[in-house]
C-alpha atoms as a PDB file:
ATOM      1  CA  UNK A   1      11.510 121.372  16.809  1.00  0.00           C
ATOM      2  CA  UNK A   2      14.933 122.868  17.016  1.00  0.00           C
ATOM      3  CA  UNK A   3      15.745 125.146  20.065  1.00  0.00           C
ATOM      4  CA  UNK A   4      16.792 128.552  19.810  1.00  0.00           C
ATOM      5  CA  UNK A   5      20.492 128.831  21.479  1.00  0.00           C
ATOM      6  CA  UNK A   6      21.558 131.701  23.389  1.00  0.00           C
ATOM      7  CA  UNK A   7      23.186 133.421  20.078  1.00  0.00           C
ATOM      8  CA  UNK A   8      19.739 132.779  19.032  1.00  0.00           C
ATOM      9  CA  UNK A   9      20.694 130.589  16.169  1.00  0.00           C
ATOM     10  CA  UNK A  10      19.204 127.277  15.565  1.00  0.00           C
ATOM     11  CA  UNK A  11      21.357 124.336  16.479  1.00  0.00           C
ATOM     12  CA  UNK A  12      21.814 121.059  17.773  1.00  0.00           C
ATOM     13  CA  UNK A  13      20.114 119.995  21.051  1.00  0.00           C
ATOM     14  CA  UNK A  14      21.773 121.373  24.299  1.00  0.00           C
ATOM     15  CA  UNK A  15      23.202 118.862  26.012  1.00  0.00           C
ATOM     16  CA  UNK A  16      23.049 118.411  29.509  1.00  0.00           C
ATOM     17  CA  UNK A  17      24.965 119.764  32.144  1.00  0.00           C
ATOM     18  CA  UNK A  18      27.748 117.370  33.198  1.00  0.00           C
ATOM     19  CA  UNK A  19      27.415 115.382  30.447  1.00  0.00           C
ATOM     20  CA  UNK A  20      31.048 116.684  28.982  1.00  0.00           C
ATOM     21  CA  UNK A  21      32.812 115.637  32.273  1.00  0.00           C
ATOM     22  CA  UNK A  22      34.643 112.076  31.591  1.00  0.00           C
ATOM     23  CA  UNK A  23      34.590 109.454  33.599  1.00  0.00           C
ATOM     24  CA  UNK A  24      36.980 109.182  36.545  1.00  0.00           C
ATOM     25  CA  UNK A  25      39.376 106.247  36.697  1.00  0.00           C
ATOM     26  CA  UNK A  26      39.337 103.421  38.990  1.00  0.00           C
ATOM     27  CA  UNK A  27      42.012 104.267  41.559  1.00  0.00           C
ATOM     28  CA  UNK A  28      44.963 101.677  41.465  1.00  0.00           C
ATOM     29  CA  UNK A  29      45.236  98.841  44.556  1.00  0.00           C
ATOM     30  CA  UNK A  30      47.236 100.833  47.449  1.00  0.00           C
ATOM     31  CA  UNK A  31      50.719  98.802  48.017  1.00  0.00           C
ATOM     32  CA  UNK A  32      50.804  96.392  50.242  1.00  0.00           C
ATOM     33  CA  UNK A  33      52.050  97.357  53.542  1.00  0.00           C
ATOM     34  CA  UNK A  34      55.583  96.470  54.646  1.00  0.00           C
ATOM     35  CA  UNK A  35      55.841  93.811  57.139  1.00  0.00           C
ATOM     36  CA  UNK A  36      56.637  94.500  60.901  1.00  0.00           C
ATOM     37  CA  UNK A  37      59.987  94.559  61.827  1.00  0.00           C
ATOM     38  CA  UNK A  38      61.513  93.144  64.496  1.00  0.00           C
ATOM     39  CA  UNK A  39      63.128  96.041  66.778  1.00  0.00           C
ATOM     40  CA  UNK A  40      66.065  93.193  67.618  1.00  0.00           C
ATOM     41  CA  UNK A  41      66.642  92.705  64.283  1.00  0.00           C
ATOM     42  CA  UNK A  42      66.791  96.304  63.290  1.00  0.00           C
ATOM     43  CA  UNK A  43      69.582  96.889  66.578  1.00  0.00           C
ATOM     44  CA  UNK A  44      71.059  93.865  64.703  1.00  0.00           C
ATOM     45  CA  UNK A  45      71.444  95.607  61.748  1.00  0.00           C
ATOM     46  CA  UNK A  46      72.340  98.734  62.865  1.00  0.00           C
ATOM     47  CA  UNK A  47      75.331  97.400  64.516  1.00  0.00           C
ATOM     48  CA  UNK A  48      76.338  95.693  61.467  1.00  0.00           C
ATOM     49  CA  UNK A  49      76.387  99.026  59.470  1.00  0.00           C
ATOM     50  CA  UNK A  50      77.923 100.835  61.953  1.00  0.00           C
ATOM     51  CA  UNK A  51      80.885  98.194  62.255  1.00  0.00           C
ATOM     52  CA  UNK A  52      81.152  98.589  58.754  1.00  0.00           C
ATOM     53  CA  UNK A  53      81.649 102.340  58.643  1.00  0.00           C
ATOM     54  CA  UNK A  54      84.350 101.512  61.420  1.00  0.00           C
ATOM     55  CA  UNK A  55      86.017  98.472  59.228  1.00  0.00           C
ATOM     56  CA  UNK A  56      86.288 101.471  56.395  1.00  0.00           C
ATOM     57  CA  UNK A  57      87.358 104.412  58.590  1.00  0.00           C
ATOM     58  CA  UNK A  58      90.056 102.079  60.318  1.00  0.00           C
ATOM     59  CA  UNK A  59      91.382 101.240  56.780  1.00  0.00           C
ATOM     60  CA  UNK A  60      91.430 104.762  55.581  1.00  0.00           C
ATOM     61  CA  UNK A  61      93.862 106.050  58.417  1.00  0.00           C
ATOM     62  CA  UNK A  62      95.784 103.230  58.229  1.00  0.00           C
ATOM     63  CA  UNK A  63      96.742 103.288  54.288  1.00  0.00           C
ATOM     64  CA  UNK A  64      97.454 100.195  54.205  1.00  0.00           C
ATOM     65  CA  UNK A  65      94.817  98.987  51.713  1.00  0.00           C
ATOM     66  CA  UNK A  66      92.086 101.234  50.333  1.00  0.00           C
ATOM     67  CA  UNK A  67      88.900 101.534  51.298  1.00  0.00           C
ATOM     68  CA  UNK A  68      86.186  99.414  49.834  1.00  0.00           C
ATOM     69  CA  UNK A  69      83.523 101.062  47.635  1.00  0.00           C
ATOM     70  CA  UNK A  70      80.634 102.441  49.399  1.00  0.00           C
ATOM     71  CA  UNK A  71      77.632 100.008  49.290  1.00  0.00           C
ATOM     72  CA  UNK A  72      80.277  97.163  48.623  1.00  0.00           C
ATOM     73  CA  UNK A  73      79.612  94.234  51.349  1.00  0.00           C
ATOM     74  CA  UNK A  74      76.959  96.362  52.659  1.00  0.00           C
ATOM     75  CA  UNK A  75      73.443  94.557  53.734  1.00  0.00           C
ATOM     76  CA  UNK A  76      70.425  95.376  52.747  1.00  0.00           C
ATOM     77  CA  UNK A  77      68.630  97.415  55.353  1.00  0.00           C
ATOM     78  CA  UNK A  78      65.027  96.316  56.227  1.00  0.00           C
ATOM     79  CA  UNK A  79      61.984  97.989  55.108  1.00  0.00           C
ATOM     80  CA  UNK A  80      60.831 101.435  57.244  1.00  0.00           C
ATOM     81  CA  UNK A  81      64.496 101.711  58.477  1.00  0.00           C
ATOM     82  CA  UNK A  82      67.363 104.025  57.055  1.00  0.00           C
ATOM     83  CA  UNK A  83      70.470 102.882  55.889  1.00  0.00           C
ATOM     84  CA  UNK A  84      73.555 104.629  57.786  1.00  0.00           C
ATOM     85  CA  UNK A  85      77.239 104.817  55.527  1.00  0.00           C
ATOM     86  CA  UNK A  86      80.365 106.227  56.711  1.00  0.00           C
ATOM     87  CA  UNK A  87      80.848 109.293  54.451  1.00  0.00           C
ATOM     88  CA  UNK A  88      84.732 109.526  54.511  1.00  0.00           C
ATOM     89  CA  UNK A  89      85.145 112.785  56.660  1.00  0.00           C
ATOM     90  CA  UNK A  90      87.677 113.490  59.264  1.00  0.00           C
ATOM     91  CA  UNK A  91      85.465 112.189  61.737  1.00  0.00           C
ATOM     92  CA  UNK A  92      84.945 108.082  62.734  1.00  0.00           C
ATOM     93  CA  UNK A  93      82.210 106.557  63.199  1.00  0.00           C
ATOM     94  CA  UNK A  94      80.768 105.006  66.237  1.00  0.00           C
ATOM     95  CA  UNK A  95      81.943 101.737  66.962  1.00  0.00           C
ATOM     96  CA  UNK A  96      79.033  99.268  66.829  1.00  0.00           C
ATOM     97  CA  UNK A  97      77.571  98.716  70.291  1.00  0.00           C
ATOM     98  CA  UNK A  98      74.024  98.517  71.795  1.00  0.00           C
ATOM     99  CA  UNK A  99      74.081 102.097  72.787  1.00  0.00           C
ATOM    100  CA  UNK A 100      76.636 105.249  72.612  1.00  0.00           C
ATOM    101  CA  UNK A 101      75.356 107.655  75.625  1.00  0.00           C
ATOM    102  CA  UNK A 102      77.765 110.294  75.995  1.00  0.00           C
ATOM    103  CA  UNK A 103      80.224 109.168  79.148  1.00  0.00           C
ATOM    104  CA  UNK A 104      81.167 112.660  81.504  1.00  0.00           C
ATOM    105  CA  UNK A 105      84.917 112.281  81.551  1.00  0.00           C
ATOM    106  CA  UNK A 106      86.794 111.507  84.787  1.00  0.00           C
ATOM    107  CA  UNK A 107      87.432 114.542  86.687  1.00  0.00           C
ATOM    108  CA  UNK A 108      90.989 114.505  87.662  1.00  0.00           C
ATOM    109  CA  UNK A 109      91.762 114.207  91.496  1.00  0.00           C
ATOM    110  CA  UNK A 110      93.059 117.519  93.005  1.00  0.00           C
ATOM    111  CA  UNK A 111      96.483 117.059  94.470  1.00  0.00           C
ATOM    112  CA  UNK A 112      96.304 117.159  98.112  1.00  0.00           C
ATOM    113  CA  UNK A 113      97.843 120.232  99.686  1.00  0.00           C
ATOM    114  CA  UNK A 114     101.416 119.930 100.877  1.00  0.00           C
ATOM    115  CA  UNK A 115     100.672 120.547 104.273  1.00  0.00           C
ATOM    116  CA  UNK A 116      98.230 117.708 104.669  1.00  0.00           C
ATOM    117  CA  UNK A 117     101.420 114.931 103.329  1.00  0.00           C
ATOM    118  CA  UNK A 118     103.443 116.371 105.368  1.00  0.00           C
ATOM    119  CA  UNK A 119     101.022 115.767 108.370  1.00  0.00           C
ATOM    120  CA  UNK A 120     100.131 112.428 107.297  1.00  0.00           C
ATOM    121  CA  UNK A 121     104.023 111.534 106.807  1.00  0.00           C
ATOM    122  CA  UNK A 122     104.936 112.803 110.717  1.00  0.00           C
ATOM    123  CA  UNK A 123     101.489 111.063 111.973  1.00  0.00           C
ATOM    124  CA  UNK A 124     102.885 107.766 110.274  1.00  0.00           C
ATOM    125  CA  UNK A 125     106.196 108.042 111.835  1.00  0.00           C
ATOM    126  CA  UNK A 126     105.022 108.742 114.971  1.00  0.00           C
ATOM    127  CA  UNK A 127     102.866 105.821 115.167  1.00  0.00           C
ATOM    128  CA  UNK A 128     105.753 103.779 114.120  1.00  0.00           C
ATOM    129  CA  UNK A 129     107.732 104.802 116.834  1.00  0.00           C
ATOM    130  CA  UNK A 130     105.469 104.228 119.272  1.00  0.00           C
ATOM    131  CA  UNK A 131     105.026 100.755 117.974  1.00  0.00           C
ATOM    132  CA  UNK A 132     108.870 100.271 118.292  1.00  0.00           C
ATOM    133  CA  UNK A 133     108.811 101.449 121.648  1.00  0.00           C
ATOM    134  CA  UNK A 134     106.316  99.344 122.721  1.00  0.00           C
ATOM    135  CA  UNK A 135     107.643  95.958 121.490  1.00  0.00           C
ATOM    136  CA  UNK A 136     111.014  97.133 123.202  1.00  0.00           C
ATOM    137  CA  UNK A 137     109.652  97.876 126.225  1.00  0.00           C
ATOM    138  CA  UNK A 138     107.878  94.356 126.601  1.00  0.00           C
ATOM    139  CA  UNK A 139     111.079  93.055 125.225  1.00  0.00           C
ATOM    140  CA  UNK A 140     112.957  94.104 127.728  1.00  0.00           C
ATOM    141  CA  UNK A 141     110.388  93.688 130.769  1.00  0.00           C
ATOM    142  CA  UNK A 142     110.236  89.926 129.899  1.00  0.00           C
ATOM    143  CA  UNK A 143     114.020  90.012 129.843  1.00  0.00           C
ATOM    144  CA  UNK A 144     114.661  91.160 133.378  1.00  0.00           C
ATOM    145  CA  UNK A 145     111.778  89.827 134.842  1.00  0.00           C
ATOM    146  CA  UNK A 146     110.435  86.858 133.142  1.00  0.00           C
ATOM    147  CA  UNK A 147     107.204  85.247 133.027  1.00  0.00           C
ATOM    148  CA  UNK A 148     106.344  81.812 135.308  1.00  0.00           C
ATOM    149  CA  UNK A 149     103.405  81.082 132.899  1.00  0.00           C
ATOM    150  CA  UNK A 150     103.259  77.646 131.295  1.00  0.00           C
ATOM    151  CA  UNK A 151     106.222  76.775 133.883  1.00  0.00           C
ATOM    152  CA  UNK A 152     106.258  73.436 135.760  1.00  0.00           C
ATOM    153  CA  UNK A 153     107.205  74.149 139.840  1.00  0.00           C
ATOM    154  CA  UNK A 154     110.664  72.839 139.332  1.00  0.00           C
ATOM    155  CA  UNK A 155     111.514  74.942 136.445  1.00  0.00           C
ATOM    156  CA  UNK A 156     109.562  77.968 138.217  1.00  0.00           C
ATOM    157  CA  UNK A 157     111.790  77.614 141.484  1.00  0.00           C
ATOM    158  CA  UNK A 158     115.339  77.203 139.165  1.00  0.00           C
ATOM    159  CA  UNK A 159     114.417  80.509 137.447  1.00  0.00           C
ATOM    160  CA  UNK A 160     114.047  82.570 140.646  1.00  0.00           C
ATOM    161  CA  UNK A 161     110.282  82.802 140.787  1.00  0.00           C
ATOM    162  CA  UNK A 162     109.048  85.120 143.161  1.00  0.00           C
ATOM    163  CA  UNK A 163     110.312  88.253 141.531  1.00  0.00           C
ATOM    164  CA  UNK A 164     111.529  90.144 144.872  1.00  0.00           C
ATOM    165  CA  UNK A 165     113.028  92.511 142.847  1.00  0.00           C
ATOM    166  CA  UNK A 166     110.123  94.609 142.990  1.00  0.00           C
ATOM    167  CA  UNK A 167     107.707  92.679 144.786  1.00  0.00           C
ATOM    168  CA  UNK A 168     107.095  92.329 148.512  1.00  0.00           C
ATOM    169  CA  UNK A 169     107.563  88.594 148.471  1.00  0.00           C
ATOM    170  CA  UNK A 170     110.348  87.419 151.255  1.00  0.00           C
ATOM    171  CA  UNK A 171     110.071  87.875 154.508  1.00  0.00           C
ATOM    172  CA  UNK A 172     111.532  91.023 156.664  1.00  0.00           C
ATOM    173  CA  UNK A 173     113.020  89.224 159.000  1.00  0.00           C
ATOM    174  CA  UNK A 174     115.777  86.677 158.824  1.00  0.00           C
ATOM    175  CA  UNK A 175     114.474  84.250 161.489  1.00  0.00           C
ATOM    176  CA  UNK A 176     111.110  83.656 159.791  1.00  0.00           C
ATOM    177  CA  UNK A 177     112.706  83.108 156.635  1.00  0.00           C
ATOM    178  CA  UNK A 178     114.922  79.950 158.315  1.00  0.00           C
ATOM    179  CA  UNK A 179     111.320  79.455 159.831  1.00  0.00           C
ATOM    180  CA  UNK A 180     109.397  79.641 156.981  1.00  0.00           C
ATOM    181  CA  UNK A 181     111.420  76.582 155.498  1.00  0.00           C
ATOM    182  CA  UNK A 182     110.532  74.222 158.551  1.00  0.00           C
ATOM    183  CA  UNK A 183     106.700  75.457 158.798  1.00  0.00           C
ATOM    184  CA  UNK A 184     106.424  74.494 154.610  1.00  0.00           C
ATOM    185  CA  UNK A 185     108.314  71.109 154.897  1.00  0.00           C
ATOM    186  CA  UNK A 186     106.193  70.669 157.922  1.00  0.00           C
ATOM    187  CA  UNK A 187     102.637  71.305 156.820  1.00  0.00           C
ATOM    188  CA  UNK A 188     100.670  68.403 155.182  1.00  0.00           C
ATOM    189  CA  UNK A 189     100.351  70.614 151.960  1.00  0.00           C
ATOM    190  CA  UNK A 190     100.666  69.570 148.390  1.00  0.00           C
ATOM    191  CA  UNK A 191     104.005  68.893 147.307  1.00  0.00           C
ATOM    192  CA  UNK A 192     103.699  71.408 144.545  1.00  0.00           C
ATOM    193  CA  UNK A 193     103.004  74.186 147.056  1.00  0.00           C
ATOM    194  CA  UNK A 194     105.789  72.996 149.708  1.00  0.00           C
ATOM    195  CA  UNK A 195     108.141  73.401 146.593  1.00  0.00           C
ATOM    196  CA  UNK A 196     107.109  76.804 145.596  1.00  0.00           C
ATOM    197  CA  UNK A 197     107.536  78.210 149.486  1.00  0.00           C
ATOM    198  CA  UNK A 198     110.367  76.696 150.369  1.00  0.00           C
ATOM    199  CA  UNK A 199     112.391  76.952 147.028  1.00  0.00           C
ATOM    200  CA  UNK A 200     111.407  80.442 146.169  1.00  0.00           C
ATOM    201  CA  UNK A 201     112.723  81.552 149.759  1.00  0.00           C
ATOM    202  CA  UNK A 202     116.373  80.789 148.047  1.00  0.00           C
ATOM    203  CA  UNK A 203     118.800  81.678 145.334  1.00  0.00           C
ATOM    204  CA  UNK A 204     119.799  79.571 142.097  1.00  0.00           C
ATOM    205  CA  UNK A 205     122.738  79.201 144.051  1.00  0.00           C
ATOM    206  CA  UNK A 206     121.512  77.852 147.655  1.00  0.00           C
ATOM    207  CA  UNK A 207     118.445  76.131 145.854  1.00  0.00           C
ATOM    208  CA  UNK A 208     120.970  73.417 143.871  1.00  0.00           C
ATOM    209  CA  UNK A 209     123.418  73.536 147.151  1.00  0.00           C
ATOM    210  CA  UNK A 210     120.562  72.932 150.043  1.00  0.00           C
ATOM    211  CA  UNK A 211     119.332  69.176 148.034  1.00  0.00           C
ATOM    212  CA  UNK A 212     122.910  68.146 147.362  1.00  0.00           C
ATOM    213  CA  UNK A 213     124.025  68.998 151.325  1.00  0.00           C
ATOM    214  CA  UNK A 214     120.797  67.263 152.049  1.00  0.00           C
ATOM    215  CA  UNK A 215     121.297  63.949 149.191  1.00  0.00           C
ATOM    216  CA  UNK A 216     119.245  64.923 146.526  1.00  0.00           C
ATOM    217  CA  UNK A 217     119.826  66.380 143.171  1.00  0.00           C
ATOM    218  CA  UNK A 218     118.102  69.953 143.687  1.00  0.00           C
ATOM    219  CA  UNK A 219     115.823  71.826 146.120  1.00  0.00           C
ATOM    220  CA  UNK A 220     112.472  70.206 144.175  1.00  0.00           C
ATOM    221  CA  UNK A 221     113.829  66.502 144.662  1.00  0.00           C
ATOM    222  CA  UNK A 222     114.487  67.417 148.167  1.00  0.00           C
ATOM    223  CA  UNK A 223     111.534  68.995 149.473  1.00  0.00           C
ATOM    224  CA  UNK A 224     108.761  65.628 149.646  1.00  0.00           C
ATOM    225  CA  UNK A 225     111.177  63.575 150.318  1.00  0.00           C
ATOM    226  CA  UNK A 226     112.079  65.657 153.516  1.00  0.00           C
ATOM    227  CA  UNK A 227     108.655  66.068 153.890  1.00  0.00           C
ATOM    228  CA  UNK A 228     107.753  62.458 154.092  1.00  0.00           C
ATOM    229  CA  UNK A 229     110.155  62.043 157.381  1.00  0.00           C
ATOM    230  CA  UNK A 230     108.084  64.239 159.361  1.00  0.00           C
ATOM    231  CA  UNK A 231     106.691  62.729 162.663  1.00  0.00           C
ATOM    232  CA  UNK A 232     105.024  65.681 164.966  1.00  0.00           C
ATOM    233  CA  UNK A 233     104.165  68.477 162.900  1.00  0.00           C
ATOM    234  CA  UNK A 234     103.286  70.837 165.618  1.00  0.00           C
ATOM    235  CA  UNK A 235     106.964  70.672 167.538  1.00  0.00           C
ATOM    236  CA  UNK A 236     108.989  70.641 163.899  1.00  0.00           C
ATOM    237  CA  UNK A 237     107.087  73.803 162.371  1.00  0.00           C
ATOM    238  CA  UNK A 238     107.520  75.853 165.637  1.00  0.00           C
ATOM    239  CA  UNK A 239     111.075  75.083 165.940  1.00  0.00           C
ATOM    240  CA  UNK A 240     113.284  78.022 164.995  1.00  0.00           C
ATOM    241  CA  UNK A 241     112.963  81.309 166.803  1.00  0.00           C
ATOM    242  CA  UNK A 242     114.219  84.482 166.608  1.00  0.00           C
ATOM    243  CA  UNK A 243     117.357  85.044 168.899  1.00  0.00           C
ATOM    244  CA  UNK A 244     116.629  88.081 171.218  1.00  0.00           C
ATOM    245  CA  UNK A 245     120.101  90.432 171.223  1.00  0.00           C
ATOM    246  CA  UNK A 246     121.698  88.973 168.419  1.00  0.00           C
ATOM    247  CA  UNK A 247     123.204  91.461 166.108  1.00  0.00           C
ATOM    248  CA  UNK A 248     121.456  91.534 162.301  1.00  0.00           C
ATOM    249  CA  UNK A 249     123.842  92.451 159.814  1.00  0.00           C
ATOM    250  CA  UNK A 250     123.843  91.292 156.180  1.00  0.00           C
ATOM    251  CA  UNK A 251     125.066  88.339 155.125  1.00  0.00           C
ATOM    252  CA  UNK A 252     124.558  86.014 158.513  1.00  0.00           C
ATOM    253  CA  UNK A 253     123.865  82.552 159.368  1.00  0.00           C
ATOM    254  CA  UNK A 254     121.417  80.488 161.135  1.00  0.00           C
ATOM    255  CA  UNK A 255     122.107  77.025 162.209  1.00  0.00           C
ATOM    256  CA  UNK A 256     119.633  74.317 162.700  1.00  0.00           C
ATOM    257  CA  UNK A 257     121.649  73.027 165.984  1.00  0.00           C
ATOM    258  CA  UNK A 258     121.272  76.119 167.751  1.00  0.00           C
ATOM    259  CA  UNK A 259     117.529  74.444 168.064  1.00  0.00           C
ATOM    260  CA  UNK A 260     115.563  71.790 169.586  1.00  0.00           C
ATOM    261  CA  UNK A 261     114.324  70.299 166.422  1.00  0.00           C
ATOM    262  CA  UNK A 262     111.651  67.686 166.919  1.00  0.00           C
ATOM    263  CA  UNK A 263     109.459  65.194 165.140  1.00  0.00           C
ATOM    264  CA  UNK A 264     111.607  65.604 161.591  1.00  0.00           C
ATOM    265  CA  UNK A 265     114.791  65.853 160.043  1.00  0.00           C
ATOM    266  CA  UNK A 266     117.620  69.212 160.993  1.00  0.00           C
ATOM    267  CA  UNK A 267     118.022  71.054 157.358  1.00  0.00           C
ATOM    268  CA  UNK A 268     121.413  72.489 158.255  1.00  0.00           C
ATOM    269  CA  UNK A 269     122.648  75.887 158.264  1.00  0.00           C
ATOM    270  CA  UNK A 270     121.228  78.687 156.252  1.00  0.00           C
ATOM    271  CA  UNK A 271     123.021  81.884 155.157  1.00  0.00           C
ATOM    272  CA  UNK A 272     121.176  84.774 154.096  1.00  0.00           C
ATOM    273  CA  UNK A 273     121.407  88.453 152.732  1.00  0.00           C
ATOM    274  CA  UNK A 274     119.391  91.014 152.743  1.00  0.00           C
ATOM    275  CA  UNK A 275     118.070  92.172 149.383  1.00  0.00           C
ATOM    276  CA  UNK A 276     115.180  94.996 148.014  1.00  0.00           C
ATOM    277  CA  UNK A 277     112.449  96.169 150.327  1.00  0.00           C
ATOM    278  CA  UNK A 278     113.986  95.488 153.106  1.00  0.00           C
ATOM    279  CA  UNK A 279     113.674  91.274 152.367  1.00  0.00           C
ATOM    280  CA  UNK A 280     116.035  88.110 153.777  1.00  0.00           C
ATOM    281  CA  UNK A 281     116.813  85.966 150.579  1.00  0.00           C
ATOM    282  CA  UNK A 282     118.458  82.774 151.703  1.00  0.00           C
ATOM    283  CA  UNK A 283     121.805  82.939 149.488  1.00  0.00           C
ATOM    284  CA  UNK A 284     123.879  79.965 150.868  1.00  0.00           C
ATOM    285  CA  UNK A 285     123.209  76.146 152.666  1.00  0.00           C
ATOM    286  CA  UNK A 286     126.028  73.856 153.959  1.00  0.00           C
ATOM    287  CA  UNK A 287     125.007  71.245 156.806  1.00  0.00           C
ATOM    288  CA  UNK A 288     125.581  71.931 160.418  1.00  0.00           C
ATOM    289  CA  UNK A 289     129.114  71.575 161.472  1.00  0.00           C
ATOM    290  CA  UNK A 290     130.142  68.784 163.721  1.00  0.00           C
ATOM    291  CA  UNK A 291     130.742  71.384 166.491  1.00  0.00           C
ATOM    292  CA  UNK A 292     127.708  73.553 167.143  1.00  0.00           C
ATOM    293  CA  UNK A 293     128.516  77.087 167.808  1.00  0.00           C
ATOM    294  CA  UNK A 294     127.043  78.899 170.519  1.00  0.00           C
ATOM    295  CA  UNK A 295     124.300  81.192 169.372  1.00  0.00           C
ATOM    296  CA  UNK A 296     125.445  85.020 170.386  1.00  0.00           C
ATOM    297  CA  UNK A 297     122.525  84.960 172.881  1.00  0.00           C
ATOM    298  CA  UNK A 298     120.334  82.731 174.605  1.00  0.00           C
ATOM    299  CA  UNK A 299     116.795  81.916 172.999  1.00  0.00           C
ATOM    300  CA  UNK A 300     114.059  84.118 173.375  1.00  0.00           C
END
C-alpha cells in the first residue's frame, strides 16, 4: 500500500531519516612524531649557522669576493628547530658563541681632581727626603763614630774604641789613668779584657809607641806578655798615686820612677791630655829616662 506524502501524492516509500548522510571516511594515520633532539646538538648547530651568517657578513664588507648564495653550504637544521640566515642588512650578525648576554660597558674612570696629584706628588717627595736624610744621617754617624761590632780586641783598641768623644769613658783624673794601666796589667783577668782597659786608655799614637818602647810590636802584643811578669799583685796594682800639690795642666807627664814599683815590670813614662768631659787620654809613652826627675812634690 503506497503512503500518502506530505503533498499528499502517492509516491515511493519515505526513507528513513539519516539514511541520505554518507559514510564518513577513515581518518588518515597521524605522522609520526619527530625524534627528540639533542639540546647539545641543536647549540651545535646554532653556532654553525650563526658562524655562517658571520663568514657572509665579513665577506660582504670586505668586497673582496662576493657573498655566497643564501642556503649555499648551509646545513640542514634539525627537526622542531628554526633555521637562522643572515639577511644582508647593515647590521652583523652575532658571532657564534655559547651565549651573547649583553656586556654593560666599562665605565670610564673619573680623572682625579688636581688637588689630590698635587698632594700625592708633595707627600711622595717628602717621604723621599726623609729617606735621604735618614741614610745620611747614619752615614755620617758611622763615619765619625764607628761601630766595634764584629771587631777582634786588637783591631777594636787600633781604631780608638771607647768613643770618649761623647761618652764618659776615661777617667777625670790624670793619676788614675797612669793607675788604671798598672791595676789592668796587674789583675789576673782575661787577656782580652786587660787589652781593652789598658789600650783604650790611649791614643793610636801612644798605643803603637807604648809596645815598641816596651819590645813589642803594638799595645795588644804588649799587654800579656807584661802581664805574665807579674809577681805580687797587691804591691804592683797600688803603685802609682796621685801627687798632692802638683800643678795639673794639660798636656803633663807621669813617670813610673817617681814610684816604688813592686812585684812587676816599670811601664815608663806616660804623657797625657785632657780631652771632652773633663777626661785624661794618655796621648804619648817613651821609657823612663836614665835620670829620674824629682816629682814637683813629695807623695801623698
Amino acid at each position: 500500500m503506497a503512503e500518502q506524502r506530505d503533498d499528499g501524492k502517492p509516491g515511493a516509500e519515505v526513507e528513513p531519516a539519516g539514511s541520505n548522510t554518507p559514510a564518513t571516511p577513515p581518518s588518515p594515520p597521524s605522522p609520526p612524531s619527530p625524534p627528540p633532539v639533542d639540546p647539545a646538538e641543536l647549540e651545535q648547530f646554532r653556532q654553525f649557522q650563526q658562524f655562517q651568517d658571520y663568514l657572509r657578513f665579513t665577506q660582504t664588507q670586505q668586497g673582496n669576493q662576493p657573498a655566497p648564495q643564501p642556503g649555499a653550504g648551509q646545513v640542514q637544521a634539525p627537526q622542531g628547530y628554526p633555521a637562522t640566515q643572515y639577511s644582508g642588512g647593515g647590521q652583523p650578525p652575532l658571532p657564534p658563541g655559547p651565549s651573547h648576554e649583553l656586556v654593560p660597558a666599562e665605565r670610564r674612570r673619573r680623572p682625579a681632581p688636581k688637588w689630590l696629584t698635587w698632594l700625592g706628588k708633595k707627600i711622595i717627595a717628602w717621604v723621599l727626603a726623609f729617606v735621604v736624610l735618614v741614610v745620611a744621617g747614619t752615614w755620617l754617624y758611622n763615619h765619625y763614630f764607628p761601630s766595634d761590632k764584629g771587631e777582634d780586641t786588637q783591631t777594636f783598641v787600633q781604631h780608638g774604641g771607647g768613643k770618649y768623644h761623647t761618652n764618659q769613658s776615661l777617667p777625670t783624673d790624670p793619676f788614675q789613668a797612669v793607675r788604671g794601666i798598672y791595676d789592668a796589667i796587674g789583675k789576673p783577668d782575661s787577656p782580652e779584657s786587660k787589652v781593652d782597659h789598658v789600650c783604650l786608655l790611649m791614643s793610636n799614637e801612644a798605643q803603637l809607641q807604648f809596645g815598641r818602647d816596651l819590645g813589642y810590636p803594638d799595645c795588644a802584643s804588649a799587654v800579656p806578655a807584661l802581664s805574665s811578669e807579674v809577681t805580687d799583685m797587691n804591691s804592683y796594682i797600688y803603685a802609682v798615686r796621685p801627687i798632692s800639690s802638683m800643678l795639673i795642666q794639660s798636656p803633663m807627664t807621669i813617670h813610673s820612677c817617681w814610684y816604688s814599683v813592686q812585684g812587676g815590670p816599670l811601664l815608663g813614662s806616660f804623657t797625657l791630655t785632657k780631652v771632652e768631659l773633663g777626661q785624661w787620654l794618655i796621648t804619648g809613652h817613651s821609657n823612663d829616662p836614665g835620670t829620674c826627675p824629682a816629682p814637683p812634690t813629695g807623695n801623698r
